[in-house]
Protein backbone atom coordinates (compact mmCIF):
# COMPACT_ATOMS: atom_id res chain seq x y z
CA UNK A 1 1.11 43.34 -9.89
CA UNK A 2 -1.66 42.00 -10.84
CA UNK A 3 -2.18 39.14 -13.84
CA UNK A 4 -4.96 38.78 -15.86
CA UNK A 5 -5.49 35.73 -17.85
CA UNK A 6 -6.30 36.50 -21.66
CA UNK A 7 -8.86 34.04 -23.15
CA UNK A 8 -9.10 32.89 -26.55
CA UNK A 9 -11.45 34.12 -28.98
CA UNK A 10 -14.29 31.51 -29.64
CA UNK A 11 -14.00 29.62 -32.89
CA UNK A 12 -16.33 29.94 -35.88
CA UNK A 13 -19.07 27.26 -35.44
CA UNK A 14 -21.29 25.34 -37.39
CA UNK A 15 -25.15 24.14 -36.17
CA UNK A 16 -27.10 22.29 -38.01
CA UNK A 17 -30.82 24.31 -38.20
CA UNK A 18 -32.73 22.13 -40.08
CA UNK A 19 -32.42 18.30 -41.70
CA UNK A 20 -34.28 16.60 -44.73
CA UNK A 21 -34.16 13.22 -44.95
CA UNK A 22 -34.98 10.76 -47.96
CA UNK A 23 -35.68 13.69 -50.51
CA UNK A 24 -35.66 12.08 -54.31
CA UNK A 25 -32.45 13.48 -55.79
CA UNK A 26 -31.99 13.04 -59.74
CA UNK A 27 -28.55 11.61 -60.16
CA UNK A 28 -29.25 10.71 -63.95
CA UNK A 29 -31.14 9.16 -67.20
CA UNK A 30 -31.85 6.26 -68.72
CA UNK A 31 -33.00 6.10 -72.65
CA UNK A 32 -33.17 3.23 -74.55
CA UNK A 33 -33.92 2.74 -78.33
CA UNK A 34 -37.34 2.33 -79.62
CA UNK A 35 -37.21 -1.08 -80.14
CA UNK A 36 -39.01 -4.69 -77.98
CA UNK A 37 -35.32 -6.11 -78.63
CA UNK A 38 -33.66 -3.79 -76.64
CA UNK A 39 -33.02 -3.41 -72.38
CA UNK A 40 -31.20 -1.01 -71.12
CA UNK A 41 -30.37 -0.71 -67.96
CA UNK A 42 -28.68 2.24 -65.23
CA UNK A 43 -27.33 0.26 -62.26
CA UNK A 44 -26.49 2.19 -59.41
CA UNK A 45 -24.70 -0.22 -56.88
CA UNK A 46 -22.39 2.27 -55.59
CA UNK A 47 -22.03 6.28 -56.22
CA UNK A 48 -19.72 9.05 -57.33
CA UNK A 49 -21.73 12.24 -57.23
CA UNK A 50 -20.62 15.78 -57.03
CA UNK A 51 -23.94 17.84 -55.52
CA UNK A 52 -23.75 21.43 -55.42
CA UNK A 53 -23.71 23.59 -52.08
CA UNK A 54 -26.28 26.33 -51.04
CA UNK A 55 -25.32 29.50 -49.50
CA UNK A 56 -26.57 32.52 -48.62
CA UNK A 57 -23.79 35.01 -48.02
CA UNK A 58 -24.72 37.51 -50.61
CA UNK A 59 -28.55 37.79 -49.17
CA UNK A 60 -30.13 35.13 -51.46
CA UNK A 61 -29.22 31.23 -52.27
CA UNK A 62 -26.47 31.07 -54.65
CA UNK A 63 -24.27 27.60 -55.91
CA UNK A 64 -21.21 27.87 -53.92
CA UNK A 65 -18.97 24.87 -54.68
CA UNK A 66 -19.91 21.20 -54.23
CA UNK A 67 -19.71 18.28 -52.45
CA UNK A 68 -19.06 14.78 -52.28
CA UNK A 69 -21.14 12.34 -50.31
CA UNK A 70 -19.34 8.88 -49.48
CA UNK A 71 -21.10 6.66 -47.41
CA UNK A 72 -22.09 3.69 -49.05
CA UNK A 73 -25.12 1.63 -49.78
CA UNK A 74 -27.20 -1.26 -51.37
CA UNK A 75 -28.45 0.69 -54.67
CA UNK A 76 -29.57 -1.56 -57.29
CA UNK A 77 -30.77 -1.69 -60.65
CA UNK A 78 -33.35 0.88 -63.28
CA UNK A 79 -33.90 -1.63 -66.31
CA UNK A 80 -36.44 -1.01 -69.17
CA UNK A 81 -36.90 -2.47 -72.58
CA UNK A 82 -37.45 0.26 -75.41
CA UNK A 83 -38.83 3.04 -76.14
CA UNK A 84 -36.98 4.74 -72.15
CA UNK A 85 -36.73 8.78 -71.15
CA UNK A 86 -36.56 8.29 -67.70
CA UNK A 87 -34.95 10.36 -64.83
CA UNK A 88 -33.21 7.85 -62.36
CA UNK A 89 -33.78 9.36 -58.98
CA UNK A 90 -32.16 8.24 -55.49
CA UNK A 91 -32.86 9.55 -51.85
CA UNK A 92 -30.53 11.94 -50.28
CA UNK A 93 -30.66 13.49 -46.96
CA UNK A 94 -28.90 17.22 -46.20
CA UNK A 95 -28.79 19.88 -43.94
CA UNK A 96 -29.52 23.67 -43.81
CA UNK A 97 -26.57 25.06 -41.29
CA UNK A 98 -25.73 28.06 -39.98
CA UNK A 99 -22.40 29.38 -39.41
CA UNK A 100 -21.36 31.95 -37.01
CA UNK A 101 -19.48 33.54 -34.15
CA UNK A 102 -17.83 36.56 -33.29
CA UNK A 103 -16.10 38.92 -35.45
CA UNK A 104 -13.65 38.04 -37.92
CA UNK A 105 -16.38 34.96 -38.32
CA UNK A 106 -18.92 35.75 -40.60
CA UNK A 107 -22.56 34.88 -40.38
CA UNK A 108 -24.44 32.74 -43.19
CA UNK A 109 -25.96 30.02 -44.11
CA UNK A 110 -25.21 26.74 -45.98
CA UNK A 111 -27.65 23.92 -47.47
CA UNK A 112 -25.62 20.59 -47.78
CA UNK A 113 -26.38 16.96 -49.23
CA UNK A 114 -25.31 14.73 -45.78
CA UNK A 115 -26.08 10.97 -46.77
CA UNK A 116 -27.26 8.34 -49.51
CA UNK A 117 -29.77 6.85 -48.29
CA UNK A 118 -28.54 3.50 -50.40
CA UNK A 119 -31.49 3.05 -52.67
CA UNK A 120 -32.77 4.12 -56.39
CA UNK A 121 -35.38 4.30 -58.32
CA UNK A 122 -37.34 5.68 -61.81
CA UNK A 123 -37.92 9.03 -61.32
CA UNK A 124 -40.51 9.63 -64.46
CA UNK A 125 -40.10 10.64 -67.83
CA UNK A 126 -37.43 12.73 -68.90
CA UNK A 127 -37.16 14.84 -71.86
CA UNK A 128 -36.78 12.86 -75.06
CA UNK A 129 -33.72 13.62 -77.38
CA UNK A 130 -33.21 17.06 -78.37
CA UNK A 131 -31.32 16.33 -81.63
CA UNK A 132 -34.21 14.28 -82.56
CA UNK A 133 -33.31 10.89 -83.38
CA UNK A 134 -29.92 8.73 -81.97
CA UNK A 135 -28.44 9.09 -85.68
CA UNK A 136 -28.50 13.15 -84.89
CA UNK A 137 -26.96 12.82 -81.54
CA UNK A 138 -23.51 14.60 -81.20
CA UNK A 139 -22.79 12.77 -77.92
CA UNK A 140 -22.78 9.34 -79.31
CA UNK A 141 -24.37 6.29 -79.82
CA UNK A 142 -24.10 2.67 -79.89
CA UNK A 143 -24.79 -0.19 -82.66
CA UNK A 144 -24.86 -3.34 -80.07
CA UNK A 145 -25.00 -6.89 -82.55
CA UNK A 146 -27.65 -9.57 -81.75
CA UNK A 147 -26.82 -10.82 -78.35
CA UNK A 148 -24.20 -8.28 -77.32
CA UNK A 149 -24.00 -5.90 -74.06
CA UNK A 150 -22.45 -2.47 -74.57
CA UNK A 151 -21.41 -0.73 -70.82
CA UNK A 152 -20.56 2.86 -70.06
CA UNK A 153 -18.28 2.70 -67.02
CA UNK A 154 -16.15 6.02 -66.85
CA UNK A 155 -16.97 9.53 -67.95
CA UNK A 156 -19.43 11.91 -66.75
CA UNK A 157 -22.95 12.12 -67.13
CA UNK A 158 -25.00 15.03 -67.56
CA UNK A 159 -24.09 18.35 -65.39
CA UNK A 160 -27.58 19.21 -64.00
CA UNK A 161 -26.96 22.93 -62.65
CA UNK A 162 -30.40 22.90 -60.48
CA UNK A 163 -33.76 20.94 -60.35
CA UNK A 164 -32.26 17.54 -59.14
CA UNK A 165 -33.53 18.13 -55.28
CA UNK A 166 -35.05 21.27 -53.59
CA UNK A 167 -35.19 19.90 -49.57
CA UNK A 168 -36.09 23.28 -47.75
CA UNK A 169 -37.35 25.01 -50.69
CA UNK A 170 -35.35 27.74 -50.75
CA UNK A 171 -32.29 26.34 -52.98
CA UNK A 172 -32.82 24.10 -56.26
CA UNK A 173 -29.60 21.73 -55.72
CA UNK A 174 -27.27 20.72 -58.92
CA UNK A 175 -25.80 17.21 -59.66
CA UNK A 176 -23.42 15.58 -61.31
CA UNK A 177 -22.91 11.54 -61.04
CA UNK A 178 -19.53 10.01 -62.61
CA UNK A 179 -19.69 6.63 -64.02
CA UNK A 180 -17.36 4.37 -62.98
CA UNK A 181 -17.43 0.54 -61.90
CA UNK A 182 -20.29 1.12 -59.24
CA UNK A 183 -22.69 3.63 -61.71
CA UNK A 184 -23.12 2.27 -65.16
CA UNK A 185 -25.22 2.49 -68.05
CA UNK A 186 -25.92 -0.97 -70.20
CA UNK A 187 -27.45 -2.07 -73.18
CA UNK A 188 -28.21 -5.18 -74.55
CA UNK A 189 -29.65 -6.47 -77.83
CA UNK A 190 -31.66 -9.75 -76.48
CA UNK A 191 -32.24 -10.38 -80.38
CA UNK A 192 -33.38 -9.17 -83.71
CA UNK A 193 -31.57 -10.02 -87.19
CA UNK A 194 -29.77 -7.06 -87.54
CA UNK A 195 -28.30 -5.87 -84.27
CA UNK A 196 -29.07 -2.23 -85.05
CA UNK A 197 -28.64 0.85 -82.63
CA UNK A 198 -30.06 -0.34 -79.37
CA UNK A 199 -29.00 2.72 -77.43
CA UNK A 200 -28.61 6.29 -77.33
CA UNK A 201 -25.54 7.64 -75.04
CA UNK A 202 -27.84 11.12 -74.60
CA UNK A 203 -26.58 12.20 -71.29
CA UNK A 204 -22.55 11.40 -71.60
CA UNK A 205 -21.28 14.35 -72.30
């Protein structure tokens, strides 16, 4: 009789297609009080970002889930004294993959964030307060005395849904950057009589 040996289906795969290094990724803003007495700063020494994933299952890009990216890296500091709407950009590198084999595996395509690159930077004016003034703001704000330093170091920042990074052109990634010990927001009043609002938290919410 004879035997035949039965082989085993091939596994799904992933292959990378295409890469994108350094592209400028928003991961936040900094605004800061229209005052000379006031610096404010967004220090990004670490991360915690959640970036959105890419895929094109359904015949066009679509959000579908997010990721984390881990490695680490020297980051640094954004500061400015008064008068501050500015995006706070760092580079990111990711990958457009493609993942297939034979049937039950489906076939589509994925666009993923794959590194920090371990920098930031500004990344130009943002828009200014949409409630018009600190005072108006429902998110909060911060009265920081003559001399003082007021840090955000938990919570999340603003939920960007698209428009942070766009690699391959074909999918407008999302963002959203926790802060924590590593990504921090900071205000200080260097001086001034009355130690009146030096900063706006716009983009905690």
């Amino acid at each position: 009789m004879a035997h035949f040996l039965r082989l085993a289906p091939s596994a799904c795969a992933v292959t990378v297609q295409q890469t994108a290094n350094n592209a400028g990724t928003r991961i936040g803003e900094l605004h800061v009080a229209d005052a000379s007495n006031v610096t404010g700063t967004y220090s990004y020494t670490g991360h915690a970002d959640s970036i959105t994933i890419g895929s094109d299952a359904g015949g066009s890009w679509a959000t579908s889930g997010n990721s984390a990216v881990l490695n680490n890296g020297t980051g640094g500091n954004v500061s400015s004294v008064g008068a501050t709407t500015e995006f706070i950009t760092a580079d990111y590198h990711y990958g457009l993959r493609l993942h297939s084999g034979p049937p039950p595996c489906p076939t589509y395509y994925t666009q993923h964030a794959t590194a920090w690159q371990g920098d930031v930077f500004p990344g130009g004016p943002a828009p200014i307060n949409p409630w018009g003034k600190c005072a108006s703001d429902p998110h909060g704000r911060q009265a920081v005395p003559t001399g003082s330093i007021f840090t955000v170091s938990g919570g999340d920042s603003v939920n960007y849904t698209s428009g942070v990074a766009h690699p391959f052109g074909t999918y407008s990634f999302g963002d959203q950057t926790g802060y924590s010990a590593n990504v921090k927001l900071t205000w200080q009043n260097n001086s001034g009589p009355t130690g009146k609002l030096t900063g706006v938290i716009h983009n905690n919410n």
